[in-house]
Every structure is written in structure tokens, then in C-alpha cells.
Protein backbone atom coordinates (compact mmCIF):
# COMPACT_ATOMS: atom_id res chain seq x y z
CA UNK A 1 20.83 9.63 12.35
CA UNK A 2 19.33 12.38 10.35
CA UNK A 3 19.93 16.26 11.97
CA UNK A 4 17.54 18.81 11.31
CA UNK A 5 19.63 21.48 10.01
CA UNK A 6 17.38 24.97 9.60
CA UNK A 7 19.85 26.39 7.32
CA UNK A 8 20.01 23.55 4.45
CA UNK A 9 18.56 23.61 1.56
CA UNK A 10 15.74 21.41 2.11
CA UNK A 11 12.75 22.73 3.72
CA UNK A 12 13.00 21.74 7.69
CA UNK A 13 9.63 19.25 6.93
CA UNK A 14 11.21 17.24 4.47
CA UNK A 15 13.71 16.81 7.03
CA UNK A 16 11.88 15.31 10.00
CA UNK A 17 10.29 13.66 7.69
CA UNK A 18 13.15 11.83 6.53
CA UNK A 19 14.09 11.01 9.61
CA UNK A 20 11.09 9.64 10.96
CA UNK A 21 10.88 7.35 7.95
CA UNK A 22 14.05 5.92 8.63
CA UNK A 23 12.93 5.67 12.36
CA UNK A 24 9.94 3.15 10.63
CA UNK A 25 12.59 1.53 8.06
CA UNK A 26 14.98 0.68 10.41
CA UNK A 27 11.99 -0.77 13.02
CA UNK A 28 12.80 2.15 15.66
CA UNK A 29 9.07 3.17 15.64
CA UNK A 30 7.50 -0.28 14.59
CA UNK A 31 4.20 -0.93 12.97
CA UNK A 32 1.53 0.51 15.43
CA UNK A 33 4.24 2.85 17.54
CA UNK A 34 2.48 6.15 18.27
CA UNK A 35 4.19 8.72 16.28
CA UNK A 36 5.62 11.52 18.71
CA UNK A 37 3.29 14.17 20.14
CA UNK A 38 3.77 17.51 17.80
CA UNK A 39 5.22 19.37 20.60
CA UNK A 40 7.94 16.88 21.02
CA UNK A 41 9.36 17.34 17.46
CA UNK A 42 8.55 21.45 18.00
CA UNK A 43 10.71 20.86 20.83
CA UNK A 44 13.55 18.16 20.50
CA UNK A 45 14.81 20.36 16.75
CA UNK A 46 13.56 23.81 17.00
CA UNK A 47 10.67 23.40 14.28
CA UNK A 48 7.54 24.97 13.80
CA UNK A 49 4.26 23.25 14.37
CA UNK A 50 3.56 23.99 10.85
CA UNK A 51 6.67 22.08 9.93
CA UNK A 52 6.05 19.07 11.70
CA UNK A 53 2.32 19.44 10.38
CA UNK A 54 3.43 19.66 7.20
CA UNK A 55 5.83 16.37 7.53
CA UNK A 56 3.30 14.25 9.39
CA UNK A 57 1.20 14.89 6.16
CA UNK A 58 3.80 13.90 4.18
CA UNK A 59 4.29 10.53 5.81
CA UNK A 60 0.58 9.90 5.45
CA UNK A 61 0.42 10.46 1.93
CA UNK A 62 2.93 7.95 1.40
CA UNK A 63 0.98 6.05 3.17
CA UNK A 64 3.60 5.29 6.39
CA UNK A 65 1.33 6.54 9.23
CA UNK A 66 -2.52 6.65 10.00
CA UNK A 67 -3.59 9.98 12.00
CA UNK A 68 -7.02 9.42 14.24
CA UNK A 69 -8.53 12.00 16.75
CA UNK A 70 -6.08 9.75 19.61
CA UNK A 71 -2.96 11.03 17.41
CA UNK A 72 -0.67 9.13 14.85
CA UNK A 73 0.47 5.94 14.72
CA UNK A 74 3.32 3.70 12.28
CA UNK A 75 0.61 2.13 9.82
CA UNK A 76 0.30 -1.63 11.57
CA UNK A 77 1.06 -4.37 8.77
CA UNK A 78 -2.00 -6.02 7.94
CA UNK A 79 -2.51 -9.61 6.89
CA UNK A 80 -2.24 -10.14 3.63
CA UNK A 81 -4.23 -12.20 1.07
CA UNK A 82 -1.84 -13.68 -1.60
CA UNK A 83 -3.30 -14.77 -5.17
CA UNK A 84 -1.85 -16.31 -7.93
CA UNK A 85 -2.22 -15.57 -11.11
CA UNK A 86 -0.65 -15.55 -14.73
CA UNK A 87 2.35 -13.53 -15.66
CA UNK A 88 1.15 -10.32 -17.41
CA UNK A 89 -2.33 -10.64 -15.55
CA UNK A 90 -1.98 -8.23 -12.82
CA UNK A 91 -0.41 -4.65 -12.81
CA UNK A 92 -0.58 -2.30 -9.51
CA UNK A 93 -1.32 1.64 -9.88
CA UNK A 94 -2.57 4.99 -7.84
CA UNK A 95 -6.38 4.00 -7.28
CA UNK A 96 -9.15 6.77 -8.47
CA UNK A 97 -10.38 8.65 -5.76
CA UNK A 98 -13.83 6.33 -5.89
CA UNK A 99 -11.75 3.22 -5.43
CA UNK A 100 -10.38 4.70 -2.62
CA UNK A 101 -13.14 5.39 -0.69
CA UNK A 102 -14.21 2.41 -1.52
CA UNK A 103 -11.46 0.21 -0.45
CA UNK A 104 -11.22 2.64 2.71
CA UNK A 105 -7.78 3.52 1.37
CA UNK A 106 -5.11 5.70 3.50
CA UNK A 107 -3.13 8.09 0.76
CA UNK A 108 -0.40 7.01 -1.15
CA UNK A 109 -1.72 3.39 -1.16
CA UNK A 110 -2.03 2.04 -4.42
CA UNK A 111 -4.41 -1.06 -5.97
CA UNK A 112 -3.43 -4.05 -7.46
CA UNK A 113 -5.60 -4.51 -10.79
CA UNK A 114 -5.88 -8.23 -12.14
CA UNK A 115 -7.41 -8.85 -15.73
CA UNK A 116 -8.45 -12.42 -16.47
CA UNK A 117 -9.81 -13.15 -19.26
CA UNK A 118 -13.28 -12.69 -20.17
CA UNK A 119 -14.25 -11.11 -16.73
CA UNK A 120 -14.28 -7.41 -15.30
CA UNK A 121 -10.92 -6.29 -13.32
CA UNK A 122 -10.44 -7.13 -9.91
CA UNK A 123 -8.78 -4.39 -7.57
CA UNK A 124 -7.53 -5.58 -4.66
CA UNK A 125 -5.81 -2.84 -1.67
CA UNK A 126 -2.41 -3.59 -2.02
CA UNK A 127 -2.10 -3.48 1.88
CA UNK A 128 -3.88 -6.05 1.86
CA UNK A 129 -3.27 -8.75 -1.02
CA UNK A 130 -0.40 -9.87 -2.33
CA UNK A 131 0.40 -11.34 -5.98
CA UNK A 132 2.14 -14.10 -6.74
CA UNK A 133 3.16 -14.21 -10.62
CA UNK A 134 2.86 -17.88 -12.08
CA UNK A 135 5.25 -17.81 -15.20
CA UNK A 136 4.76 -19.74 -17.66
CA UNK A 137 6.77 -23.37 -17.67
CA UNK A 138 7.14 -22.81 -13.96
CA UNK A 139 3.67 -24.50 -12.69
């Protein structure tokens, strides 16, 4: 368990923030748990607001929670479409900001990007699809 020590070195938001990711890691807040009320962090370690603001946005850049006028929630984990395709085919990276507005993207999500040959890219949410790498020799 991860203490929130005011005097360290790290600022007090990358703190809780550690510790509520290993709270989702290790399946203590599971996909869809409502995230703690603000006041409840201010409270339980002796935090600003602005700290805990600060680490909740942290969390949903990387893309671990989803924040909605009802609060903040553990991202649920959403089906995923698996596809196939040939080794050295599909590559994943950061989307552009169109891409993600597009794909209706949370932060810190990134796109899968598969190239077959002789038609235009296919970007797929990677929190939603899945690929499988066929190597060659290996059907």
C-alpha cells in the first residue's frame, strides 16, 4: 500500500495517483468502480483538492478512468474485435487529435494502424480491437 507522504520528493499528485493505479492493477477498484468522491482523498491523506484534481487528470490521460458530470469511474473493459493480419502489417501509435475525435477517444489511448497492401490504412481504437500477428510459416 502506497502512503502519501507530503514531505517526499514527489509531488503529493503523483502520489495518489500511484496509488490509485495500483488500486485498478491489482482489481481493488475494478473496471466500472466509481473512483472516490474528491473530498474523500482531500480527507483520508491531507491533500489539496488541487492535488487530487491534478491526479485524477493524470489517470485520465493515461487513459485508466473516464470522468462524466455523475463523477469518475475505472474505464470498463470493452469488447474487443481481434483481426489477423501479417507480421509487419500493423504498428500501434498516439492517434492525431482528428482521429481522436473521431474514434471518440479518452486520452492516452492510442490506435492501432494496419497497412495492407495496395489499400489506405486502417485505424482501429486500440480499446477496442485487438491484433493478432500471423507469422510467416505459422498459418
Amino acid at each position: 500500500m502506497i502512503v502519501i507522504d507530503p514531505d517526499a520528493d514527489r509531488p503529493v499528485y503523483k502520489q495518489l495517483a500511484d496509488l490509485v493505479r495500483e488500486q485498478i492493477e491489482s482489481g481493488e477498484l475494478p473496471p466500472d468502480a466509481r473512483i472516490p468522491a474528491e473530498v474523500v482523498y482531500v480527507q483520508e491523506h491531507g491533500i489539496s483538492r488541487d492535488s487530487v484534481r491534478k491526479a485524477m487528470a493524470q489517470l485520465r490521460h493515461e487513459g485508466l478512468i473516464i470522468t462524466t458530470a455523475r463523477g469518475s469511474r475505472v474505464r470498463p473493459a470493452p469488447a474487443r474485435e481481434e483481426i489477423t493480419v501479417d507480421e509487419g502489417l500493423a504498428y500501434a501509435r498516439m492517434p492525431t487529435e482528428p482521429e481522436r475525435r473521431q474514434l471518440r477517444l479518452q486520452p492516452g489511448v492510442p490506435v492501432l494502424v494496419i497497412e495492407r497492401p495496395g489499400q489506405e490504412p486502417e485505424i482501429l481504437p486500440a480499446d477496442r480491437a485487438a491484433v493478432r500477428i500471423r507469422r510467416e510459416g505459422h498459418g
